[in-house]
C-alpha atoms as a PDB file:
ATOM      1  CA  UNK A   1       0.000   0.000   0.000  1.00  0.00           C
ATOM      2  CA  UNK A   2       1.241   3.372  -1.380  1.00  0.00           C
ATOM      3  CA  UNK A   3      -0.755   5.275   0.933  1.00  0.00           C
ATOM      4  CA  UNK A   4      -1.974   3.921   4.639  1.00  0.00           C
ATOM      5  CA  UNK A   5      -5.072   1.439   3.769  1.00  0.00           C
ATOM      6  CA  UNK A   6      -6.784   4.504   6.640  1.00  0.00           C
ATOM      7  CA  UNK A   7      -5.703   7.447   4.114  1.00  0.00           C
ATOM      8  CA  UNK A   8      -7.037   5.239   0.974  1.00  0.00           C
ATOM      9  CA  UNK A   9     -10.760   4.374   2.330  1.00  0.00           C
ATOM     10  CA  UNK A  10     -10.668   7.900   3.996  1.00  0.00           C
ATOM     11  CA  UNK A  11     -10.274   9.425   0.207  1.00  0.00           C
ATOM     12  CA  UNK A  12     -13.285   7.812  -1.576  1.00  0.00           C
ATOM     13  CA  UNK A  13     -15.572   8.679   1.442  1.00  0.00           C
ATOM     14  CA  UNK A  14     -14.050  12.314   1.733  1.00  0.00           C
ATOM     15  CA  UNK A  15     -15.147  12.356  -2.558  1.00  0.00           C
ATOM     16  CA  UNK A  16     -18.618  11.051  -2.010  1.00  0.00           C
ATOM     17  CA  UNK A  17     -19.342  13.632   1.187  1.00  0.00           C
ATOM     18  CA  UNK A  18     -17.839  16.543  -1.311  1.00  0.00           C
ATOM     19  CA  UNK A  19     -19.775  15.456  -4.304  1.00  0.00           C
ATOM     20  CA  UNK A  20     -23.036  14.929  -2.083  1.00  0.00           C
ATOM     21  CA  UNK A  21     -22.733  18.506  -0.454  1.00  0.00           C
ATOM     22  CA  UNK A  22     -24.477  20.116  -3.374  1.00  0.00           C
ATOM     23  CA  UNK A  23     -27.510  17.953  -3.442  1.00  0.00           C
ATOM     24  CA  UNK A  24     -27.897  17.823   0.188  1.00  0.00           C
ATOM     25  CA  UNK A  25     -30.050  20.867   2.220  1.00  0.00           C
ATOM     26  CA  UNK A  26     -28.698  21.056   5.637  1.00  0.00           C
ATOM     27  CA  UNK A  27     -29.392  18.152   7.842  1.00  0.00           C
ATOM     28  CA  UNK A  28     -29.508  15.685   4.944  1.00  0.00           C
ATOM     29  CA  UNK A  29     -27.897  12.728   5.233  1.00  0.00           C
ATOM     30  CA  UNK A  30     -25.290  10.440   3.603  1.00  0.00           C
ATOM     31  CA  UNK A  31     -25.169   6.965   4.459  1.00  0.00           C
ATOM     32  CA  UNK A  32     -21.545   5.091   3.962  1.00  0.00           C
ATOM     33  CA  UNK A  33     -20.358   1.270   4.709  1.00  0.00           C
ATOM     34  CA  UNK A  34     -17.371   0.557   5.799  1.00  0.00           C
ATOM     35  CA  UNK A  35     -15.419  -2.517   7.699  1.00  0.00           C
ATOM     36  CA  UNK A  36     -15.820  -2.752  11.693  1.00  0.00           C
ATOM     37  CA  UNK A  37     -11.852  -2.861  11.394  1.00  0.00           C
ATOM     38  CA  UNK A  38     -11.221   0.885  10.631  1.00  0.00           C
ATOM     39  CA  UNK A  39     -13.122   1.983  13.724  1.00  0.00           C
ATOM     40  CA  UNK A  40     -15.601   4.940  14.174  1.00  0.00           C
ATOM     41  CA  UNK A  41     -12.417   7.680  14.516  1.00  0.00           C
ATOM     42  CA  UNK A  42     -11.130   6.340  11.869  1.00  0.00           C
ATOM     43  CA  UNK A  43     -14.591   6.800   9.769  1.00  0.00           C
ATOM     44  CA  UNK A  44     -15.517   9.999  11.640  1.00  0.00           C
ATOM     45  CA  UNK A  45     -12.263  11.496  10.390  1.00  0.00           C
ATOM     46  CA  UNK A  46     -13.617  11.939   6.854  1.00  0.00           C
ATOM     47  CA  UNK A  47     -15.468  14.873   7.845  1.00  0.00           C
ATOM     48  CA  UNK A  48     -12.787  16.190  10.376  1.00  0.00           C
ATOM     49  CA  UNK A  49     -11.558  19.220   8.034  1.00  0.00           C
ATOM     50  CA  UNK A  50     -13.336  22.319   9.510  1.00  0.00           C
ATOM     51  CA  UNK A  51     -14.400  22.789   5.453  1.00  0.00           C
ATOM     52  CA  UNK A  52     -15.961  19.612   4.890  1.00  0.00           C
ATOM     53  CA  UNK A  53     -19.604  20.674   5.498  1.00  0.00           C
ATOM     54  CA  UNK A  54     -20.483  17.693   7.777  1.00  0.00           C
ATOM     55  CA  UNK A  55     -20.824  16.145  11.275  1.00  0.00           C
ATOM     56  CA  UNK A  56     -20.047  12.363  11.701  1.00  0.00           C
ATOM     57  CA  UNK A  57     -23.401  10.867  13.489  1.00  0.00           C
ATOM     58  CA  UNK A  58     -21.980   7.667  14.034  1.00  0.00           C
ATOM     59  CA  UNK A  59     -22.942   4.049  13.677  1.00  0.00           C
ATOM     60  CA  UNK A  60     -26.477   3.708  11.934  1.00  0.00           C
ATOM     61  CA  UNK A  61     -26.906   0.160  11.573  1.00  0.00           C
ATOM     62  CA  UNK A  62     -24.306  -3.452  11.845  1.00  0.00           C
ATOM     63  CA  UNK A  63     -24.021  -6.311  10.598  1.00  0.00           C
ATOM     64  CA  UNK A  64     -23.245  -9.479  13.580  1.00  0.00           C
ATOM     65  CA  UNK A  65     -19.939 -10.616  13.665  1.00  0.00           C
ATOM     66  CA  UNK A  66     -19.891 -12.607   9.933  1.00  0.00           C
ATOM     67  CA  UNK A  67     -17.000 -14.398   8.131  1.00  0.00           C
ATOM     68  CA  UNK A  68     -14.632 -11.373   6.426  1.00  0.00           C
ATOM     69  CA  UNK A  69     -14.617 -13.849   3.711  1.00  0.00           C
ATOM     70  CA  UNK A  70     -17.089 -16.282   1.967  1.00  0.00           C
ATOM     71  CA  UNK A  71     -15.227 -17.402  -1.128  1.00  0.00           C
ATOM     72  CA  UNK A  72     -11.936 -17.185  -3.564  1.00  0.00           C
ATOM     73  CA  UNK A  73     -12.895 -13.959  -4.901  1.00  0.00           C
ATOM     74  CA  UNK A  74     -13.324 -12.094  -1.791  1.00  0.00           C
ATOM     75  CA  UNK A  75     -10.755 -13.544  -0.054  1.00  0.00           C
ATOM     76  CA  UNK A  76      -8.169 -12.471  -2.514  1.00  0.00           C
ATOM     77  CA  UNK A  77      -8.807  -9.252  -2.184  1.00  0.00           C
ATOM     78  CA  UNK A  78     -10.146  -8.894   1.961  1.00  0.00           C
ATOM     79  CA  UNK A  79      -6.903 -10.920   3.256  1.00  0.00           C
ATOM     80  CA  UNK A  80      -4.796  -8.609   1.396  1.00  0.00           C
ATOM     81  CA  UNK A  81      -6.389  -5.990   2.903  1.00  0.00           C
ATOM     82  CA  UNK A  82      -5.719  -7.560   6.359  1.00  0.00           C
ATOM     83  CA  UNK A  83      -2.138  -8.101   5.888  1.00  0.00           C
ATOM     84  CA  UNK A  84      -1.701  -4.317   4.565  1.00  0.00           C
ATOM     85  CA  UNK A  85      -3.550  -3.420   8.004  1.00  0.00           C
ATOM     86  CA  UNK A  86      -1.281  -5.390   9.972  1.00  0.00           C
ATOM     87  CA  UNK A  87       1.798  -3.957   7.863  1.00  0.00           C
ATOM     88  CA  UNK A  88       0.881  -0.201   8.684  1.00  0.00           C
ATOM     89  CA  UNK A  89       0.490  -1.060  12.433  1.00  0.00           C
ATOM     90  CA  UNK A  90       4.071  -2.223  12.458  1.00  0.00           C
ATOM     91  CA  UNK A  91       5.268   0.760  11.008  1.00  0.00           C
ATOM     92  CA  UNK A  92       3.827   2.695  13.544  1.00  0.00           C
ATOM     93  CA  UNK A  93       0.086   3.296  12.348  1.00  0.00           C
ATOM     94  CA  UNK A  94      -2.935   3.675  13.645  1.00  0.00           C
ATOM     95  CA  UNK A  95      -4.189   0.617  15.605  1.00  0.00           C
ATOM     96  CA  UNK A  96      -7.574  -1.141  13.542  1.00  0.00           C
ATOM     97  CA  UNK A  97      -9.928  -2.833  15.707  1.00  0.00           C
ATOM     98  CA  UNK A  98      -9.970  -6.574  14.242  1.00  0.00           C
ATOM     99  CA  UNK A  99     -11.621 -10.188  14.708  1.00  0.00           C
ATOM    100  CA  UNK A 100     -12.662 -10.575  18.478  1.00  0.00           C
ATOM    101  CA  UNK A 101     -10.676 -12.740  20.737  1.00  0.00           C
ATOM    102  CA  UNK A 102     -13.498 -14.646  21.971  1.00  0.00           C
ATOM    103  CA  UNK A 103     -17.559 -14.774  20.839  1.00  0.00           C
ATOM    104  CA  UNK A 104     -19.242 -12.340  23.307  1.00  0.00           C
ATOM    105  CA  UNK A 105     -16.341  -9.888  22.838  1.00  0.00           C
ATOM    106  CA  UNK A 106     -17.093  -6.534  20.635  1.00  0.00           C
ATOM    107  CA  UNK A 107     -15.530  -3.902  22.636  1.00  0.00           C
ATOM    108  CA  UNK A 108     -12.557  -2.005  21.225  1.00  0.00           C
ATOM    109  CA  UNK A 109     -10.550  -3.340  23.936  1.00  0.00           C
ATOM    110  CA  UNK A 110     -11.566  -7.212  23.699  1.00  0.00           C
ATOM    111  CA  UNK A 111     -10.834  -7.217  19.309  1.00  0.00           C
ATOM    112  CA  UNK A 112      -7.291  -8.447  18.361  1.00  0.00           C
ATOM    113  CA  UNK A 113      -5.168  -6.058  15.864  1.00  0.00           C
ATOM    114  CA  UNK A 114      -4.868  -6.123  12.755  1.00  0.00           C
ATOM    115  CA  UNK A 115      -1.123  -8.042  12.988  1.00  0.00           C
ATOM    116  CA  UNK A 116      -2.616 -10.461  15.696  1.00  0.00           C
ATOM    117  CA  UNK A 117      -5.392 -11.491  13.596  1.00  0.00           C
ATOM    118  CA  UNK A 118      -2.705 -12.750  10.764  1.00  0.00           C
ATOM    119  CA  UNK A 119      -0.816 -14.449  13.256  1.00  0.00           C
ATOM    120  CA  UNK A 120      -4.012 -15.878  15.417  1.00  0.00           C
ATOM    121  CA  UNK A 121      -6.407 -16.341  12.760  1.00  0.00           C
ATOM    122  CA  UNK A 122      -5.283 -16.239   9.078  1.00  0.00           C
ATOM    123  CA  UNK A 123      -1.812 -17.848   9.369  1.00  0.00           C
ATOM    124  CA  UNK A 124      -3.959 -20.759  11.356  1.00  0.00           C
ATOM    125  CA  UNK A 125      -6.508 -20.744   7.606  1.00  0.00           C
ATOM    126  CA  UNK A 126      -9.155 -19.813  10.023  1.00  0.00           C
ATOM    127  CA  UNK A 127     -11.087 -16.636   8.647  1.00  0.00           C
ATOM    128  CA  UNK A 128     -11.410 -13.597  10.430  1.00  0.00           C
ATOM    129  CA  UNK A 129     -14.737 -12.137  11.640  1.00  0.00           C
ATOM    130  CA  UNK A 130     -15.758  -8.928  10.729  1.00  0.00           C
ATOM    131  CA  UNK A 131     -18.712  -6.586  11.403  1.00  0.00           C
ATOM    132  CA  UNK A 132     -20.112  -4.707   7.923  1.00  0.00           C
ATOM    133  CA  UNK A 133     -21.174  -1.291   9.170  1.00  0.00           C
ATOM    134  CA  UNK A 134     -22.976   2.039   7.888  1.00  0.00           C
ATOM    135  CA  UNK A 135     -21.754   5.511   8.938  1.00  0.00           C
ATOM    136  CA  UNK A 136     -23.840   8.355   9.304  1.00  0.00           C
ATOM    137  CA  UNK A 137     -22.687  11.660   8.433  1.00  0.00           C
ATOM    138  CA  UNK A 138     -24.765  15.064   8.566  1.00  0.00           C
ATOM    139  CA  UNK A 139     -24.730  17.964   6.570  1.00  0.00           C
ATOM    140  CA  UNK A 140     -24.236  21.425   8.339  1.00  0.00           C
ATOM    141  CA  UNK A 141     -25.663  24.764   7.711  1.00  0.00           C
ATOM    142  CA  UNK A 142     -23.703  26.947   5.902  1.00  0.00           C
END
């Protein structure tokens, strides 16, 4: 990953809230899904820029804890995305908020990292468990 996997969802959402601010009227809405991994400060910093015309609302709706994967297709592309998570945490990123470590556990404090969820889970060829989330953001008066 060129850019941190954070910076890289943060851009697409940051496109959609700019490109949605001119058919919004204040208080509208934009609805966006995202991964349980990135967190909600990592979400809620899309709108963080003073200019970006929104507030972050927070978590509308979630998905239970579901297999990150399903079949070949997705897992090509979702463990990569796991093992570029669990690279930027060892440089020194931003921790993501990952599979829990046991059933009843979906605090931030209970859910393994990103780089112990390669070595506990995926390196095992268990698959991870993720929750599939929508994010709320409001738009502002001008």
């Amino acid at each position: 990953f060129g850019l941190s996997a954070a910076r890289t969802l943060m851009r697409p959402f940051r496109i959609v809230l700019r490109d949605a601010l001119r058919h919004l009227r204040p208080g509208g809405l934009v609805a966006l899904q995202a991964l349980s991994y990135y967190g909600c400060d990592r979400v809620s910093s899309a709108c963080s820029e003073d200019r970006s015309g929104y507030a972050y609302e927070g978590i509308a709706a979630s998905s239970d804890w579901v297999p990150l994967w399903t079949d070949q297709e997705s897992e090509s592309v979702l463990k990569q995305q796991v093992l570029g998570y669990s690279e930027e945490e060892a440089r020194g990123g931003e921790r993501y908020y990952c599979h829990p470590r046991s059933a009843e556990d979906d605090r931030d404090g209970a859910l393994m990292t990103a780089a112990e969820t390669v070595e506990s889970v995926i390196e095992r060829g268990l698959v991870p468990l993720g929750k599939w989330q929508v994010h709320l953001f409001r738009r502002q008066d001008e």
